[in-house]
Protein backbone atom coordinates (compact mmCIF):
# COMPACT_ATOMS: atom_id res chain seq x y z
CA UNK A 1 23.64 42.90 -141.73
CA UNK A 2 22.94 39.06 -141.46
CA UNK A 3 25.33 36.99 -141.94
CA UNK A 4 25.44 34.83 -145.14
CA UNK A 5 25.09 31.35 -144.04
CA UNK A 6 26.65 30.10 -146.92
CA UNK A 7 29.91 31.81 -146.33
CA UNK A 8 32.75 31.28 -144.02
CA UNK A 9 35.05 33.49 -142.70
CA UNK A 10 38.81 32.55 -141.70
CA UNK A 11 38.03 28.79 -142.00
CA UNK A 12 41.16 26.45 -141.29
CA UNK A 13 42.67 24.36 -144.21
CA UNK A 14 44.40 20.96 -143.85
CA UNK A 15 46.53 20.85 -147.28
CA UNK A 16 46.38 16.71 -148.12
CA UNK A 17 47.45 14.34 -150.81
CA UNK A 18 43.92 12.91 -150.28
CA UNK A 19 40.53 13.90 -151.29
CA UNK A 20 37.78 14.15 -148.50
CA UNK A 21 34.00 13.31 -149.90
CA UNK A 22 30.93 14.24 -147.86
CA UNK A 23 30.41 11.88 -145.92
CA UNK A 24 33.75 10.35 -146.23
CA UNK A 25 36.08 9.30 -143.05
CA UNK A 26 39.08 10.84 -142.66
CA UNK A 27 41.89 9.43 -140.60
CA UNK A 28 44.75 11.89 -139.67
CA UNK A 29 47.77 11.47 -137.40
CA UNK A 30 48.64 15.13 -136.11
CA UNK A 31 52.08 16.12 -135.35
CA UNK A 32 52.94 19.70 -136.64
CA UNK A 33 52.19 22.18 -134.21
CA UNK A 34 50.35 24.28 -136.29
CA UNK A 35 47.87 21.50 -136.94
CA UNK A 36 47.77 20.46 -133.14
CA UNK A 37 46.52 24.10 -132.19
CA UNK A 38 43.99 23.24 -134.75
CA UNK A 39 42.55 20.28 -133.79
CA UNK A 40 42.58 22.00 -130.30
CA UNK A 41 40.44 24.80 -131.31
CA UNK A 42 38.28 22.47 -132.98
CA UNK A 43 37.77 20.33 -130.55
CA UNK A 44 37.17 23.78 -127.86
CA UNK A 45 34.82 25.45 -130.41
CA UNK A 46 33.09 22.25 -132.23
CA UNK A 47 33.67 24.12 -135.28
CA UNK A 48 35.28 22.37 -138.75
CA UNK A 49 38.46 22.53 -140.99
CA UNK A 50 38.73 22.80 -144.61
CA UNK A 51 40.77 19.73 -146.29
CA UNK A 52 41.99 20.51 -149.78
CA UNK A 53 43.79 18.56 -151.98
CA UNK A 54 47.39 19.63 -152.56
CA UNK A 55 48.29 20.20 -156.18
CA UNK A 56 52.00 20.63 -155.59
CA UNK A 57 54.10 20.90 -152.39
CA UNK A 58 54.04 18.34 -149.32
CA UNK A 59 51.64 17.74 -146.17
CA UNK A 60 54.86 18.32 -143.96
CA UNK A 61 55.88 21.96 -143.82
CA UNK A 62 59.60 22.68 -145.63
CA UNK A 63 61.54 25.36 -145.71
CA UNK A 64 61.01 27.27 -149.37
CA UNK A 65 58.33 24.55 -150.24
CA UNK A 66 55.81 26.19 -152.60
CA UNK A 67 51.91 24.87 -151.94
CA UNK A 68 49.22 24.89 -154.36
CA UNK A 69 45.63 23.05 -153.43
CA UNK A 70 42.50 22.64 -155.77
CA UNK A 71 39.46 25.16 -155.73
CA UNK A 72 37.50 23.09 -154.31
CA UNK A 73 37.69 21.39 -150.79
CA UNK A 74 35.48 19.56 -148.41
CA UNK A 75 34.53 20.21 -144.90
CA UNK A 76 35.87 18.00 -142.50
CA UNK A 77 34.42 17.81 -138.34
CA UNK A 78 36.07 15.82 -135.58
CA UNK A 79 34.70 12.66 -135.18
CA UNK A 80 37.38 11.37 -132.36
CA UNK A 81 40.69 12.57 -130.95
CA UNK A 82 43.09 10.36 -129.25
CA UNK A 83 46.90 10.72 -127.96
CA UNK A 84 48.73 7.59 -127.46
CA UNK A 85 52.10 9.34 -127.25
CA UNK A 86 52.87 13.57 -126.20
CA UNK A 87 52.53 15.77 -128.65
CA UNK A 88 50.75 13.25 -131.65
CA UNK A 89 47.05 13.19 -132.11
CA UNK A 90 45.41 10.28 -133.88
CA UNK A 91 41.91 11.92 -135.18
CA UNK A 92 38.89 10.81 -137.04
CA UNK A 93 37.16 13.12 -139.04
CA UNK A 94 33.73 12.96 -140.89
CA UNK A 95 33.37 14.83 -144.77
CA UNK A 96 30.68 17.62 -144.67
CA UNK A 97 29.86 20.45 -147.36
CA UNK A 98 32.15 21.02 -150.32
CA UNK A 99 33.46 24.80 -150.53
CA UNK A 100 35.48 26.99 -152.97
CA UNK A 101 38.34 28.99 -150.85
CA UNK A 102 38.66 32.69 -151.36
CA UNK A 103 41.22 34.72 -150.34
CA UNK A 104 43.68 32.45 -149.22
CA UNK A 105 46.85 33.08 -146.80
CA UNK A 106 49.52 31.70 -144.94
CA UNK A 107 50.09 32.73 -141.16
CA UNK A 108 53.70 32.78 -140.23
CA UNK A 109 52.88 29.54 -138.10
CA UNK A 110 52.46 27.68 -141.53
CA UNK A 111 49.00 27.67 -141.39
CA UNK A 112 46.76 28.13 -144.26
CA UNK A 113 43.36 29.90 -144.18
CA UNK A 114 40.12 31.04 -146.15
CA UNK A 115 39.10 34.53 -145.71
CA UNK A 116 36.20 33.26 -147.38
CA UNK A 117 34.86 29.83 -148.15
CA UNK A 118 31.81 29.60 -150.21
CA UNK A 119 29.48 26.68 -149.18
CA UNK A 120 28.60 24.55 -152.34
CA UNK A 121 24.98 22.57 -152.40
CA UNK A 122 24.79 19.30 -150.93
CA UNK A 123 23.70 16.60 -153.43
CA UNK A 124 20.38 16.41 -153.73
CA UNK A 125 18.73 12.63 -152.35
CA UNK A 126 18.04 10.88 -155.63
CA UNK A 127 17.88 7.19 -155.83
CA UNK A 128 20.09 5.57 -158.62
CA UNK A 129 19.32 5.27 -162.44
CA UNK A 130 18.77 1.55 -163.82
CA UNK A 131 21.49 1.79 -165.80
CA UNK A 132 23.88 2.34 -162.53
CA UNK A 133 22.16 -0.28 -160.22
CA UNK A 134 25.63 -2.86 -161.28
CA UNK A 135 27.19 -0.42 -159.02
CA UNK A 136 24.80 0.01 -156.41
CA UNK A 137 25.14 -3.71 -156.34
CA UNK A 138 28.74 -4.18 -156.69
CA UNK A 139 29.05 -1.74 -153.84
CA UNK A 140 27.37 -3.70 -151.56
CA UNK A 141 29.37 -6.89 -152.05
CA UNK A 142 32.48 -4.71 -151.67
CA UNK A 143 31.33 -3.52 -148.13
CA UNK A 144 30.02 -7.45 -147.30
CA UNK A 145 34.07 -8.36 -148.11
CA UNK A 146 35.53 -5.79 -146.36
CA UNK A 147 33.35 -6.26 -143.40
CA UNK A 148 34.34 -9.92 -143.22
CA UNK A 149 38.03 -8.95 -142.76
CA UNK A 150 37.07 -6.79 -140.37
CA UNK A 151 37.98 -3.09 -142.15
CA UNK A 152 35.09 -1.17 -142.37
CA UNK A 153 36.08 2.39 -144.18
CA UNK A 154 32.49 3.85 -144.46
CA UNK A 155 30.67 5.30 -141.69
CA UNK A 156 26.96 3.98 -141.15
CA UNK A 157 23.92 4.26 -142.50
CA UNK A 158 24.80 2.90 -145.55
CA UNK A 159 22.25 4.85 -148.62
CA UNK A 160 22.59 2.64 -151.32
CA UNK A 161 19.27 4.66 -152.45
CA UNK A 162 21.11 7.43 -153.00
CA UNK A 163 22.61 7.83 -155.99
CA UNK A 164 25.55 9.84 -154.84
CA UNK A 165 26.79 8.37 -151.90
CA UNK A 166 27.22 5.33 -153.80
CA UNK A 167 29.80 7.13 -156.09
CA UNK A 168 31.31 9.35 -153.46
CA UNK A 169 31.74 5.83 -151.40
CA UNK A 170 33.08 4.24 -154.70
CA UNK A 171 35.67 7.03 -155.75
CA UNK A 172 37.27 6.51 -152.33
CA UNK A 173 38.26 2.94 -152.77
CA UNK A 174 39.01 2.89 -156.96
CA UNK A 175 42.47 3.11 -157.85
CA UNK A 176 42.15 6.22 -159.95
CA UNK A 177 44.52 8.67 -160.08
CA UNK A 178 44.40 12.16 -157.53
CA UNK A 179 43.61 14.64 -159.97
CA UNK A 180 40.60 12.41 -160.94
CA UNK A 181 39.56 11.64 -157.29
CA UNK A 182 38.54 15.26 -156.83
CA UNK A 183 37.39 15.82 -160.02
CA UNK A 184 34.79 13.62 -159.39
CA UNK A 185 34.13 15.22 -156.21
CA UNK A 186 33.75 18.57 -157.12
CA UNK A 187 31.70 17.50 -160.08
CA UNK A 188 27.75 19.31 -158.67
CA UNK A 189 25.71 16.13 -160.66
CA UNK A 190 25.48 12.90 -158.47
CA UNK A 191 24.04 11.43 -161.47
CA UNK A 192 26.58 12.22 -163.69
CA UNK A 193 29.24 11.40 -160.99
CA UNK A 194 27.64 7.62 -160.45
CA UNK A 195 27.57 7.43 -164.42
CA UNK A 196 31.26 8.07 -164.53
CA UNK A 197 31.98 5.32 -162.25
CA UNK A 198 30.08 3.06 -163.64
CA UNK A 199 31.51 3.06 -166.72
CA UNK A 200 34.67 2.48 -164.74
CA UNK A 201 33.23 -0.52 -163.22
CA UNK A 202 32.72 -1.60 -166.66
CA UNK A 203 35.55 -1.32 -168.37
CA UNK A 204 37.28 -3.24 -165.74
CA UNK A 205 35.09 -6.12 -165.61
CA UNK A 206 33.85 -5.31 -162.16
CA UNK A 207 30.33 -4.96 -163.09
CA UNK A 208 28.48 -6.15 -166.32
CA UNK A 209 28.41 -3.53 -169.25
């Protein structure tokens, strides 16, 4: 039987009190040795790891800690690896495909993995509605500042034509709460998730209603 490209088996998941977009940078420093014989395999295989967002529990393995994640997590593949000190990684990690996790389980190394992830569609390319260009706009003046101070938190090319890497770029920099965050990524309309955020923009004054 073929295999069904849009499933994968025993994927890797990185628990996080942060929400990964496609397309999103992701800056981890790796200490746990569960996670550093991840990053290893990774790095040996050139294969990806699941980040999900926790829902309860921390990023740091406890004793009797209970861990919950959302149903929907993002793809994340190694961008850069570096080790300024033994046994801590500082990596860099590029967003990919959004995924719903199936079959979940804990290894007795305190790893967490997928028996099955389900690959969700990519957005489709579609070029912003009129009534969002205030935040295709407001976008770019946001990356012009932060470029000037020298922080530059998107990776390149930058597709203001496309309606949602504009939000997905957006939701990672608003101060909006967690649950929100990946409710907005998980949400399958770019359209819809651009809307949203503009109205955002709005009611805060940052662009024109």
């Amino acid at each position: 039987m073929t295999p069904d490209p849009a499933v994968l088996h025993d994927l890797p998941l990185f628990p996080l009190g942060t929400v990964l977009f496609p397309r999103g940078v992701l800056a981890l420093k790796v200490f746990e040795v569960r996670y550093l014989d991840l990053i290893s395999t990774c790095l040996r295989e050139g294969s990806p790891f699941g980040v999900v967002t926790l829902m309860q529990g921390g990023e740091v393995r406890r004793p009797g800690d209970s861990v919950k994640f959302e149903r929907v997590g993002c793809l994340a593949t190694l961008q850069s690896c570096d080790s300024d000190q033994p046994g801590i990684l500082q990596v860099r990690c590029i967003g990919g495909r959004r995924f719903e996790p199936e079959q979940t389980l804990q290894r007795a190394d305190g790893l967490w993995l997928a028996g099955h992830a389900t690959l969700l569609a990519d957005d489709i390319t579609q070029a912003p509605r009129p009534e969002s260009h205030g935040a295709v706009l407001a976008l770019g003046r946001a990356v012009a500042a932060l470029d000037q101070r020298g922080q530059h938190p998107f990776q390149a090319p930058y597709c203001y034509d496309d309606a949602g890497w504009v939000a997905n770029r957006w939701c990672e920099i608003l101060p909006i709460p967690l649950a929100t965050r990946h409710k907005l990524m998980a949400l399958p309309d770019p359209h819809a998730r651009l809307q949203l955020v503009n109205d955002f923009l709005c009611r805060h004054g940052i662009v024109d209603a």
